[in-house]
N, C-alpha and C. Protein backbone atom coordinates (compact mmCIF):
# COMPACT_ATOMS: atom_id res chain seq x y z
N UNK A 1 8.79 -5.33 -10.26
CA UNK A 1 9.79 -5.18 -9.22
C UNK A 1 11.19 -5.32 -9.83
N UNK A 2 11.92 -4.61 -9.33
CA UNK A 2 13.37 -4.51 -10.11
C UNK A 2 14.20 -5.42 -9.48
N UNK A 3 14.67 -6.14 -10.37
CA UNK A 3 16.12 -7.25 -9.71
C UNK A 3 16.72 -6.99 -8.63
N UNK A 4 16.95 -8.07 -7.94
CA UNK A 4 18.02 -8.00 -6.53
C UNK A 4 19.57 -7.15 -7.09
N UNK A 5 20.02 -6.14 -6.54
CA UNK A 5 21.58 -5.77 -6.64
C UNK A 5 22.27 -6.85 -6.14
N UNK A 6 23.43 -7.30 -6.97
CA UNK A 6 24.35 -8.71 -6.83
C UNK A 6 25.69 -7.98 -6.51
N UNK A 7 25.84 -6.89 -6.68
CA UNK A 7 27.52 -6.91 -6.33
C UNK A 7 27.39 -4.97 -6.47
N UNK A 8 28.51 -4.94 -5.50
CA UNK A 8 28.76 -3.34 -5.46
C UNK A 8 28.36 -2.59 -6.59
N UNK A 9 29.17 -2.42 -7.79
CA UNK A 9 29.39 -2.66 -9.12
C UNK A 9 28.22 -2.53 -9.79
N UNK A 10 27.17 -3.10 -9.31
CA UNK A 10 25.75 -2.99 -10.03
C UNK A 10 24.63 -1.87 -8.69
N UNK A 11 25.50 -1.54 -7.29
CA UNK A 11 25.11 -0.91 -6.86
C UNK A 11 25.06 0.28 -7.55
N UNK A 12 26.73 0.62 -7.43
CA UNK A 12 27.32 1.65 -8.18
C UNK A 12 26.18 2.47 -9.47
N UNK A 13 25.93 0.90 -10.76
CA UNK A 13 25.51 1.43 -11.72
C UNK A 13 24.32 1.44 -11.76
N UNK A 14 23.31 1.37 -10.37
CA UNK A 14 21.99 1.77 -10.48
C UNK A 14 21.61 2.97 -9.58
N UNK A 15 22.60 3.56 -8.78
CA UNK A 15 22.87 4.75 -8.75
C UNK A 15 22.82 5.90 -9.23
N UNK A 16 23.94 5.54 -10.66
CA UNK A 16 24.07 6.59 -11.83
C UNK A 16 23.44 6.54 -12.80
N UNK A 17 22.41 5.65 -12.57
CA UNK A 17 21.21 5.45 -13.33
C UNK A 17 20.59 6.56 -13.08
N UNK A 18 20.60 6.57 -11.69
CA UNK A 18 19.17 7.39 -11.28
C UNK A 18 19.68 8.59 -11.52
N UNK A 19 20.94 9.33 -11.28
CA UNK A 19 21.44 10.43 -11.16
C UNK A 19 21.11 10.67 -12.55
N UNK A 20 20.94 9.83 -13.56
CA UNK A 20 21.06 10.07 -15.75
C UNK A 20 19.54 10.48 -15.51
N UNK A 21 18.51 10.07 -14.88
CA UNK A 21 17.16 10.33 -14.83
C UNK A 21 16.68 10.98 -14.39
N UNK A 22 17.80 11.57 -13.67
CA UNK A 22 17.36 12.97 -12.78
C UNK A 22 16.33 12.98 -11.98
N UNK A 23 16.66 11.61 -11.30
CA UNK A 23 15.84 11.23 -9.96
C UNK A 23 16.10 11.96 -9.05
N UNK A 24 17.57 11.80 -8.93
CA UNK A 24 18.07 12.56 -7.59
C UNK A 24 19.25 13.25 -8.20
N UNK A 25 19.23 14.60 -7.64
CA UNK A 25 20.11 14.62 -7.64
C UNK A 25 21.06 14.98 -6.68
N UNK A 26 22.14 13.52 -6.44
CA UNK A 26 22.74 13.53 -5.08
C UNK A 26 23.45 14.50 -4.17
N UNK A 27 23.89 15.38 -5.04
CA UNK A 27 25.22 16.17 -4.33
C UNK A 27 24.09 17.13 -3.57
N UNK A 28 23.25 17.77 -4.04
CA UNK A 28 22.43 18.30 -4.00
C UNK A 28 21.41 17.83 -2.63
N UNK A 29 21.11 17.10 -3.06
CA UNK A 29 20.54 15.98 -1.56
C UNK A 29 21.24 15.61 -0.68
N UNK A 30 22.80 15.46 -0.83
CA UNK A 30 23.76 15.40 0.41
C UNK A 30 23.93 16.43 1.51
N UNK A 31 23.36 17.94 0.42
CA UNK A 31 23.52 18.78 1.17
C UNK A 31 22.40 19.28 2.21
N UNK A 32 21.60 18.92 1.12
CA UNK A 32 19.96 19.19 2.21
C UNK A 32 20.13 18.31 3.27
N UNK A 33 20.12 17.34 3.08
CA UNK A 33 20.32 16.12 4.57
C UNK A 33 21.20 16.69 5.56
N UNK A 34 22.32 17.48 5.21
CA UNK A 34 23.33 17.97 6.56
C UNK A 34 22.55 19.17 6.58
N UNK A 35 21.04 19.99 6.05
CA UNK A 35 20.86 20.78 6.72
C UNK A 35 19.46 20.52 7.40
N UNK A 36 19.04 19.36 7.33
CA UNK A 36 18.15 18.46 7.59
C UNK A 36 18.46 18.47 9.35
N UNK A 37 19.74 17.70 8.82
CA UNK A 37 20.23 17.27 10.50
C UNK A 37 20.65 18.32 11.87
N UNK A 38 20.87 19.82 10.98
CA UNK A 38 20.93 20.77 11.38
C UNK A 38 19.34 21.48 12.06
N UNK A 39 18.87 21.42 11.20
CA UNK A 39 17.15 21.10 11.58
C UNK A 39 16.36 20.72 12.41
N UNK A 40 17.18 19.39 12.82
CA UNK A 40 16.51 18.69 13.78
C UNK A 40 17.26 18.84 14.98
N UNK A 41 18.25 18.93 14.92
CA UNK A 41 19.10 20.10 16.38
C UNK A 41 18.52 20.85 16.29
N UNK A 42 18.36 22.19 15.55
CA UNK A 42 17.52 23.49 16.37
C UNK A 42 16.49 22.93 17.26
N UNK A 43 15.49 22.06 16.89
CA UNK A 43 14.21 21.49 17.16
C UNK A 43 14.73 21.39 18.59
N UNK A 44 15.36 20.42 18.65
CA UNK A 44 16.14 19.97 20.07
C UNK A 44 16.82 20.91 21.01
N UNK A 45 17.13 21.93 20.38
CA UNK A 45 17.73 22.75 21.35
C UNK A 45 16.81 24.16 21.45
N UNK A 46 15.60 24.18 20.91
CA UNK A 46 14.39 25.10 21.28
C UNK A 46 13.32 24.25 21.96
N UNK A 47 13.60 22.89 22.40
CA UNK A 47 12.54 22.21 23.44
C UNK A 47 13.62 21.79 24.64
N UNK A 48 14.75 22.55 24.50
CA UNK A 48 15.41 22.33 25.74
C UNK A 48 15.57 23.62 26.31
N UNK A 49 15.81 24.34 25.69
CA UNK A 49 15.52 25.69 26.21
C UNK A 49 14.22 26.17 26.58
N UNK A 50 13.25 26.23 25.87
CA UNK A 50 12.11 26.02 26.08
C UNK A 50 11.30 25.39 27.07
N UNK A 51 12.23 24.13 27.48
CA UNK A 51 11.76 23.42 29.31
C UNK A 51 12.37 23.99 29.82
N UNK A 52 13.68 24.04 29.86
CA UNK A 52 14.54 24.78 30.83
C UNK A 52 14.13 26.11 31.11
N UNK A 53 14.16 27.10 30.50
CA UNK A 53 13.65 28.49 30.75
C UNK A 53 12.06 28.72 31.11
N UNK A 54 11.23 27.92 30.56
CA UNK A 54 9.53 27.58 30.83
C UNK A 54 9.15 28.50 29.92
N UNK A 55 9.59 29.29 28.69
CA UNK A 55 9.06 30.22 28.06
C UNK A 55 8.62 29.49 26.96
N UNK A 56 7.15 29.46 26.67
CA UNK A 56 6.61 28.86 25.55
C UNK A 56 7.00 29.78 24.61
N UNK A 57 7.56 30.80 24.58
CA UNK A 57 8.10 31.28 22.90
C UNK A 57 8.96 29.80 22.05
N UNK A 58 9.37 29.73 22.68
CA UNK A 58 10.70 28.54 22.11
C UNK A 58 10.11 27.71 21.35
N UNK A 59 9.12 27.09 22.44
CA UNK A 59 7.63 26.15 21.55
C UNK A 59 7.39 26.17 20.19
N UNK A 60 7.18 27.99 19.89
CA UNK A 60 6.74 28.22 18.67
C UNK A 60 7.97 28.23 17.64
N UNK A 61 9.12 28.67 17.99
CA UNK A 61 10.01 28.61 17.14
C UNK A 61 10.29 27.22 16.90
N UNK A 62 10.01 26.30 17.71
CA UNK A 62 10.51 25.01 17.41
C UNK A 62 9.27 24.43 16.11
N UNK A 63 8.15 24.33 16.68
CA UNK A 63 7.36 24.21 15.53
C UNK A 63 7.33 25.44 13.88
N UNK A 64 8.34 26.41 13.94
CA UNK A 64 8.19 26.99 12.98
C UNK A 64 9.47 26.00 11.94
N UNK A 65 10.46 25.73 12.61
CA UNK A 65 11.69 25.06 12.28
C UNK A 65 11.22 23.56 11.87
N UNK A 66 10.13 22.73 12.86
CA UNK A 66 9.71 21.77 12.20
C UNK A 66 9.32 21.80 11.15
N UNK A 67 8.20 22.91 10.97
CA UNK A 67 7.72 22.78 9.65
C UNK A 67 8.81 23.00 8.31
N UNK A 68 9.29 23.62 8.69
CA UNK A 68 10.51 23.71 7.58
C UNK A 68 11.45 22.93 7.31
N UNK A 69 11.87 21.88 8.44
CA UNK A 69 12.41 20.64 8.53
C UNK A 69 11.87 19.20 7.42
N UNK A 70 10.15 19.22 7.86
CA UNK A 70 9.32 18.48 6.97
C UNK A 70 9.26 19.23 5.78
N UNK A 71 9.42 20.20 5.51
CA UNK A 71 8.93 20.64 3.66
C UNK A 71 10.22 20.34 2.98
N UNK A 72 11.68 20.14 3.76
CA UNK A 72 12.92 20.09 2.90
C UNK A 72 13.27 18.52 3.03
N UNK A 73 12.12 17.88 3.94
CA UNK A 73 12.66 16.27 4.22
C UNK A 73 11.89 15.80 2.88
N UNK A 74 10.71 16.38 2.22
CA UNK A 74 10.31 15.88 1.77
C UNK A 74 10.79 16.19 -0.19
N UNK A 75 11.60 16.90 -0.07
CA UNK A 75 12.38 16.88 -0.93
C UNK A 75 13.47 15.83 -1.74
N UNK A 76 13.43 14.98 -0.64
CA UNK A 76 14.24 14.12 -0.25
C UNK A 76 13.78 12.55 -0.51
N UNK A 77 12.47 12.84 0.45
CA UNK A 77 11.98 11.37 0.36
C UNK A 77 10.33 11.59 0.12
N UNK A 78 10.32 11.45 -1.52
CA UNK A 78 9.48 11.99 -2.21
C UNK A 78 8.28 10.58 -2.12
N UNK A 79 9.25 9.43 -2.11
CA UNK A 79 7.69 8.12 -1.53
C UNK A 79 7.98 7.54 -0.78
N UNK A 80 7.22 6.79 0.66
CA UNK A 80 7.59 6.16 1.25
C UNK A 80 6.77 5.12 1.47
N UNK A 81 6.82 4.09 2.21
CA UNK A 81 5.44 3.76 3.04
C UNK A 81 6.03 3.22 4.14
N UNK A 82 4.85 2.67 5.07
CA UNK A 82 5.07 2.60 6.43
C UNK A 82 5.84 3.85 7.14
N UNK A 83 6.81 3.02 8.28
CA UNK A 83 7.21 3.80 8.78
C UNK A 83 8.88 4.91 8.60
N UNK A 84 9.19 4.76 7.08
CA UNK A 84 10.12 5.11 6.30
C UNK A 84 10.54 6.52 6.71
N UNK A 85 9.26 7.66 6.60
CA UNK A 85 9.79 9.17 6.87
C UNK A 85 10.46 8.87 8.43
N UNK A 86 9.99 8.35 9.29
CA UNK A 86 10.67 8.47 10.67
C UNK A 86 11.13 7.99 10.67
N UNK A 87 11.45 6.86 10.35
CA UNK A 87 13.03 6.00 9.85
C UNK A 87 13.99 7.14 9.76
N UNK A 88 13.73 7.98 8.46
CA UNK A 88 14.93 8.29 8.16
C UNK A 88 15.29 9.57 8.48
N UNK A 89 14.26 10.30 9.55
CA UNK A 89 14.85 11.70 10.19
C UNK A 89 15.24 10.82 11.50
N UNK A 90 15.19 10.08 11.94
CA UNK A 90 15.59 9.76 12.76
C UNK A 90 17.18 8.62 12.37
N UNK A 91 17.10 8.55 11.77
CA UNK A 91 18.60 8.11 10.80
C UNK A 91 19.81 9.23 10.75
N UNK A 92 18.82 10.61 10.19
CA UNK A 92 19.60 11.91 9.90
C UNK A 92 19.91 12.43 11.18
N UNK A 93 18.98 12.44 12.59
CA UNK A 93 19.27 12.71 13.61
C UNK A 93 20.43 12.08 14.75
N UNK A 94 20.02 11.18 14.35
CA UNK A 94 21.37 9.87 15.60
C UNK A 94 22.90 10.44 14.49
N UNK A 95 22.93 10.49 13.14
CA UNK A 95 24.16 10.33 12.66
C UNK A 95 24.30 11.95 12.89
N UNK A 96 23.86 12.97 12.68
CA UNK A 96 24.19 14.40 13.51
C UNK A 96 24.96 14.38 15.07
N UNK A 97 23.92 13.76 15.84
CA UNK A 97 24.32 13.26 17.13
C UNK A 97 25.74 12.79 17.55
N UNK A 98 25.97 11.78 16.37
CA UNK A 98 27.05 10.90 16.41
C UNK A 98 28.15 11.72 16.21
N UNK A 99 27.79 12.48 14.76
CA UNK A 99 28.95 13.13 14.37
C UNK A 99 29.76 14.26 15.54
N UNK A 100 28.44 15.14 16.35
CA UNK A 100 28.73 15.78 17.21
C UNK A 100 29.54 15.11 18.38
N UNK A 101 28.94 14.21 19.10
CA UNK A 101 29.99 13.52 20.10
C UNK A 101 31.30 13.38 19.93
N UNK A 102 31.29 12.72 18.22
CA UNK A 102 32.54 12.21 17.85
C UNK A 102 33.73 13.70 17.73
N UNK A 103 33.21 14.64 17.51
CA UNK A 103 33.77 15.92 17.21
C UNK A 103 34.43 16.47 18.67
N UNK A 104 33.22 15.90 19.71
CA UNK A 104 33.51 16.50 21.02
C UNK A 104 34.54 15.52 21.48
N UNK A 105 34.52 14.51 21.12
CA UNK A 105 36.00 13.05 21.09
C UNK A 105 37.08 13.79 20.91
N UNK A 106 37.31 13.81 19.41
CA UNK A 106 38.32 14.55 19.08
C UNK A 106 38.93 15.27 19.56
N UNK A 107 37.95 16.76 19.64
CA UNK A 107 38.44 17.76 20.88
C UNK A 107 39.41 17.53 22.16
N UNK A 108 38.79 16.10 22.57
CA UNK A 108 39.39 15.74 23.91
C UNK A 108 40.31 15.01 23.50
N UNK A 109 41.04 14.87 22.72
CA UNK A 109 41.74 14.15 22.39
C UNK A 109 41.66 12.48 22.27
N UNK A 110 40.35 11.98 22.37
CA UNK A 110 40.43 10.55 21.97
C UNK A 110 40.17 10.35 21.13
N UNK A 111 41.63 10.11 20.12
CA UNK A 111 40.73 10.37 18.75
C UNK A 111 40.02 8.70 18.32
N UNK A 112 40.50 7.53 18.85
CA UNK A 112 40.15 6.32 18.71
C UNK A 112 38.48 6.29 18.53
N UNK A 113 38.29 7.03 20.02
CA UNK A 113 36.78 6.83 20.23
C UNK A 113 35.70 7.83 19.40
N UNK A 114 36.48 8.97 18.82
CA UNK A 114 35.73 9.70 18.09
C UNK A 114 35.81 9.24 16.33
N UNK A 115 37.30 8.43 15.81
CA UNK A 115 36.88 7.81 14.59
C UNK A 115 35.52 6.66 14.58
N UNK A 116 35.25 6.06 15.80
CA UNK A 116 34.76 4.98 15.89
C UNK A 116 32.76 5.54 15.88
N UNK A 117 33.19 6.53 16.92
CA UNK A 117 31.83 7.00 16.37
C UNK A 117 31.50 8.65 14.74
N UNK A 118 32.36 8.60 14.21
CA UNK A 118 31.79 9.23 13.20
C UNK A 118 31.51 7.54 12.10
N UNK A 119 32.45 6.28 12.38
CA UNK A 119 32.08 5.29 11.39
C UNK A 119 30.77 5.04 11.56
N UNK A 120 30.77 4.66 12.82
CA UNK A 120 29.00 4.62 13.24
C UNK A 120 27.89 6.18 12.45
N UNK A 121 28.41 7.16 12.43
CA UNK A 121 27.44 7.62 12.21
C UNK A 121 27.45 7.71 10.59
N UNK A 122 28.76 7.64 9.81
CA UNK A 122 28.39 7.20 8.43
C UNK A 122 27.66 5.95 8.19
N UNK A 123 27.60 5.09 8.99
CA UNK A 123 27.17 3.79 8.77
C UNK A 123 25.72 4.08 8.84
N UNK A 124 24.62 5.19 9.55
CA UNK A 124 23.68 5.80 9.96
C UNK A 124 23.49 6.23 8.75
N UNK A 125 24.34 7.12 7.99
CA UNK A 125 23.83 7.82 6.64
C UNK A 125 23.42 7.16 5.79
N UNK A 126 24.81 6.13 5.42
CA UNK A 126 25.08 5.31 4.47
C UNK A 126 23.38 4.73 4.28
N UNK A 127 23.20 4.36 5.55
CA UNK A 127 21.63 3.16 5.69
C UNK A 127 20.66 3.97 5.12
N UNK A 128 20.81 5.74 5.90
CA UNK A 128 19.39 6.60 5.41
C UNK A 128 19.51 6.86 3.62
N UNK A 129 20.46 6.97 2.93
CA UNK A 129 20.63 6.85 1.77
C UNK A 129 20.09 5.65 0.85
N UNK A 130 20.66 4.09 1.61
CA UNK A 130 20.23 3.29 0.89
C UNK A 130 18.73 3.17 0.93
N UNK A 131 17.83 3.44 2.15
CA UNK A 131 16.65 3.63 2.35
C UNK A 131 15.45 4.63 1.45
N UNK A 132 16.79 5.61 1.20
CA UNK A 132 15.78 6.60 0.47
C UNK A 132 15.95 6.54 -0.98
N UNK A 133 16.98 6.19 -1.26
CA UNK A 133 17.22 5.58 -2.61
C UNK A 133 16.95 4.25 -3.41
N UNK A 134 16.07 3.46 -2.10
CA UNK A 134 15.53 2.18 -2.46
C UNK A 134 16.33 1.17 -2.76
N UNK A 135 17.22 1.24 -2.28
CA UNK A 135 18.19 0.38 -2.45
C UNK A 135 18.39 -1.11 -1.77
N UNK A 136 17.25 -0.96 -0.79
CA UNK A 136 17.23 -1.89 -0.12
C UNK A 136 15.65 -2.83 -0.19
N UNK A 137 15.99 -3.57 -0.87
CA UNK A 137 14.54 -4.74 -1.45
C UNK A 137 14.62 -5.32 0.19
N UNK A 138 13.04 -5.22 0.60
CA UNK A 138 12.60 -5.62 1.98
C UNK A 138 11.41 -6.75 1.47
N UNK A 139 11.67 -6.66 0.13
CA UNK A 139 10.07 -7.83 0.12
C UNK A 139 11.02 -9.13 0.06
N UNK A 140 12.13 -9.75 -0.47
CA UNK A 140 11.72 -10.99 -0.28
C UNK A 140 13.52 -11.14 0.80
N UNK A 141 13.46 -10.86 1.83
CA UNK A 141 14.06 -10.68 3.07
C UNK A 141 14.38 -12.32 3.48
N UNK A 142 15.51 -13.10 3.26
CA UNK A 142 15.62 -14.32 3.79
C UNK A 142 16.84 -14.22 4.51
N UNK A 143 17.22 -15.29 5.69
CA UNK A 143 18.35 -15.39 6.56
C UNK A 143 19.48 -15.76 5.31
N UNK A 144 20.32 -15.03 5.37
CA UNK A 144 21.69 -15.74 4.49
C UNK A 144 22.66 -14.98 5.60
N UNK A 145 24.38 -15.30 5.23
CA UNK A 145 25.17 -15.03 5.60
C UNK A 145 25.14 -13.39 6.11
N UNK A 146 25.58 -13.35 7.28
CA UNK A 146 25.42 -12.02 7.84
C UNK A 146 26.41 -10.87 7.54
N UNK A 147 27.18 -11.38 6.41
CA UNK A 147 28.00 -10.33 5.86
C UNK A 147 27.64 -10.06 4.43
N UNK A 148 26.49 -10.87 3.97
CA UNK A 148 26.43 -11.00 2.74
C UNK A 148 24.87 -10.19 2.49
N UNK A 149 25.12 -9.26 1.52
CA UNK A 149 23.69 -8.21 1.01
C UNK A 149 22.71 -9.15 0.59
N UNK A 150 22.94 -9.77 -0.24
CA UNK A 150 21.49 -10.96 -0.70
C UNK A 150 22.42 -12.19 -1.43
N UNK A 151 21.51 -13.34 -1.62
CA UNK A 151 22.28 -14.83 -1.81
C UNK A 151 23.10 -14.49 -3.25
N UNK A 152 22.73 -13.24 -3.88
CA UNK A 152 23.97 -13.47 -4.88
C UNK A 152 25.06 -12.44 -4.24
N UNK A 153 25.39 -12.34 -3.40
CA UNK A 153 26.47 -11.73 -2.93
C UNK A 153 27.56 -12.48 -2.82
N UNK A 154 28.61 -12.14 -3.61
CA UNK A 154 29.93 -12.84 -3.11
C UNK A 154 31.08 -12.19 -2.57
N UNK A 155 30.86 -10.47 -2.53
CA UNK A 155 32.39 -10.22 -1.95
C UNK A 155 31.97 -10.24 0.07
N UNK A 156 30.37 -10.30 0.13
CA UNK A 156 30.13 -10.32 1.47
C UNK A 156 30.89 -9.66 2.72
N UNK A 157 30.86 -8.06 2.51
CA UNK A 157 30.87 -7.01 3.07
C UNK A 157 30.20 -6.40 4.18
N UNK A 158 28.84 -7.34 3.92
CA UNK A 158 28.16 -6.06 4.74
C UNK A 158 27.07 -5.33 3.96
N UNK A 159 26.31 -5.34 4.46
CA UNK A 159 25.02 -4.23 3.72
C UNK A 159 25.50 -2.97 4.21
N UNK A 160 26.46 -2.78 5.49
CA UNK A 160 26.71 -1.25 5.94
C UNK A 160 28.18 -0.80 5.30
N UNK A 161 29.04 -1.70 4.62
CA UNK A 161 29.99 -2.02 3.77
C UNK A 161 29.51 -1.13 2.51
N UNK A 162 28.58 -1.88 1.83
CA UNK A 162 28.18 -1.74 0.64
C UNK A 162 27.68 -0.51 0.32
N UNK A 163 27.36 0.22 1.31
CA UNK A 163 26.07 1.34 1.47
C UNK A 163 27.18 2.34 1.49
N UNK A 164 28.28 2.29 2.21
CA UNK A 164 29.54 3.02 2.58
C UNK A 164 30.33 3.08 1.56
N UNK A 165 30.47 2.27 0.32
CA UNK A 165 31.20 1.95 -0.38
C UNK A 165 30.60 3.02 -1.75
N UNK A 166 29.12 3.28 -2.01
CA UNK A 166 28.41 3.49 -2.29
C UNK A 166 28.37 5.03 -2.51
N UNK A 167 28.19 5.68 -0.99
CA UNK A 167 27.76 6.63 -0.55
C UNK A 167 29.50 7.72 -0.87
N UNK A 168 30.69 6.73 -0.99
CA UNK A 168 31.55 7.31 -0.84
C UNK A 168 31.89 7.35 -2.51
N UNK A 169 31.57 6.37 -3.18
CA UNK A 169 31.61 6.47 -4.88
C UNK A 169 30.63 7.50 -5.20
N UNK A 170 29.34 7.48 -5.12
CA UNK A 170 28.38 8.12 -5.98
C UNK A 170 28.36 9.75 -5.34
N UNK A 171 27.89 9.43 -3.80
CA UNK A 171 27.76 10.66 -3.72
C UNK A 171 28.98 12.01 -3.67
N UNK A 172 29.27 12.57 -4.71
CA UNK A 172 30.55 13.33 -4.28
C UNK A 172 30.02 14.57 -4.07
N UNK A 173 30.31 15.53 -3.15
CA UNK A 173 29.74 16.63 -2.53
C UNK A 173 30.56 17.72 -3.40
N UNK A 174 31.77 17.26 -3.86
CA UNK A 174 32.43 18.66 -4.98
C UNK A 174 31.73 18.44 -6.03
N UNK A 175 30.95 17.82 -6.80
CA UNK A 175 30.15 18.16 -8.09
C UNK A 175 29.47 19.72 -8.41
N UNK A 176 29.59 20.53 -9.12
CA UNK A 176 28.35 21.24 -9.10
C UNK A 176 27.68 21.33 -10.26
C-alpha cells in the first residue's frame, strides 16, 4: 500500500508520477469526462422525451448512447471496486448539472449564485478525479480535523481544497 499524501506538494508529485508512467494521461481524460458528462445528458434527455412523447424509439437511442457512455467511462476508470463506477458517473453527472444551472445563473444575471454553483460543481470533479486517480486512501479513514486531508496535514485546506488545487495544477487542458 502506498504512503498517506502529506501535503499538496506531494499531491502534485504523485500525479506527475503517474502522467511519467503513462498511467493517465490527463489532458486527454479531462476531455473524455466533459464528453462523458455530455453522455449522460443525451441519456437524460432521450428518457425525457421518450416519456414525454411515449415513443419507445428514444428508449433505444438512449440505450445506444449508454452503451457508448460505459465503453468511454471505462477508459477512464480502468479499476474499481465496490461502488466506485457509479460513484463517479454520477460525480460526472451532478457536476454537468451544476455547471448547466450555473450557466443558466449567469444568463440571468446572478452571477453570485452561478459562481457558487460552478465551485460546487468543480468541487464534484475535483472529488471524481481524486477518486479515479486513487488519490484518496479509504483504508485507514480516522476522525481528524475537518479541514485537514490526513493527520500529517498541516496547511489544512480541505480534501475539496486539495483536489481543486490539484486538478487546477496537473490537469492542464492546453497540453497536447
Amino acid at each position: 500500500m502506498e504512503m498517506p499524501i502529506k501535503n499538496i506538494e506531494e499531491l502534485i508529485a504523485r500525479a506527475d508520477q503517474m502522467k511519467k508512467q503513462d498511467k493517465m494521461d490527463l489532458s486527454s481524460d479531462q476531455d473524455l469526462s466533459i464528453a462523458i458528462m455530455n453522455l449522460i445528458s443525451i441519456e437524460e434527455h432521450f428518457f425525457f422525451t421518450g416519456a414525454k412523447t411515449g415513443k419507445s424509439q428514444y428508449y433505444d437511442l438512449l440505450n445506444e448512447v449508454r452503451s457508448m457512455r460505459k465503453e468511454l467511462l471505462k477508459k477512464i476508470i480502468k479499476e474499481y471496486e465496490g461502488e466506485v463506477w457509479c460513484i463517479s458517473k454520477h460525480l460526472l453527472a451532478a457536476t454537468m448539472r451544476l455547471m448547466e444551472v450555473g450557466t443558466k445563473s449567469l444568463g440571468m444575471g446572478k452571477k453570485t449564485e452561478a459562481e457558487d454553483l460552478f465551485n460546487k460543481a468543480f468541487e464534484l470533479y475535483s472529488l471524481f478525479w481524486g477518486v479515479n486517480m486513487k488519490l484518496i486512501d479509504t483504508s485507514q479513514i480516522k476522525k481528524i480535523d475537518d479541514n485537514a486531508l490526513n493527520i500529517h496535514d498541516t496547511e489544512k485546506k480541505g480534501f475539496k481544497g486539495k483536489l481543486g488545487d490539484l486538478v487546477r495544477k496537473v490537469i492542464d487542458c492546453c497540453l497536447e
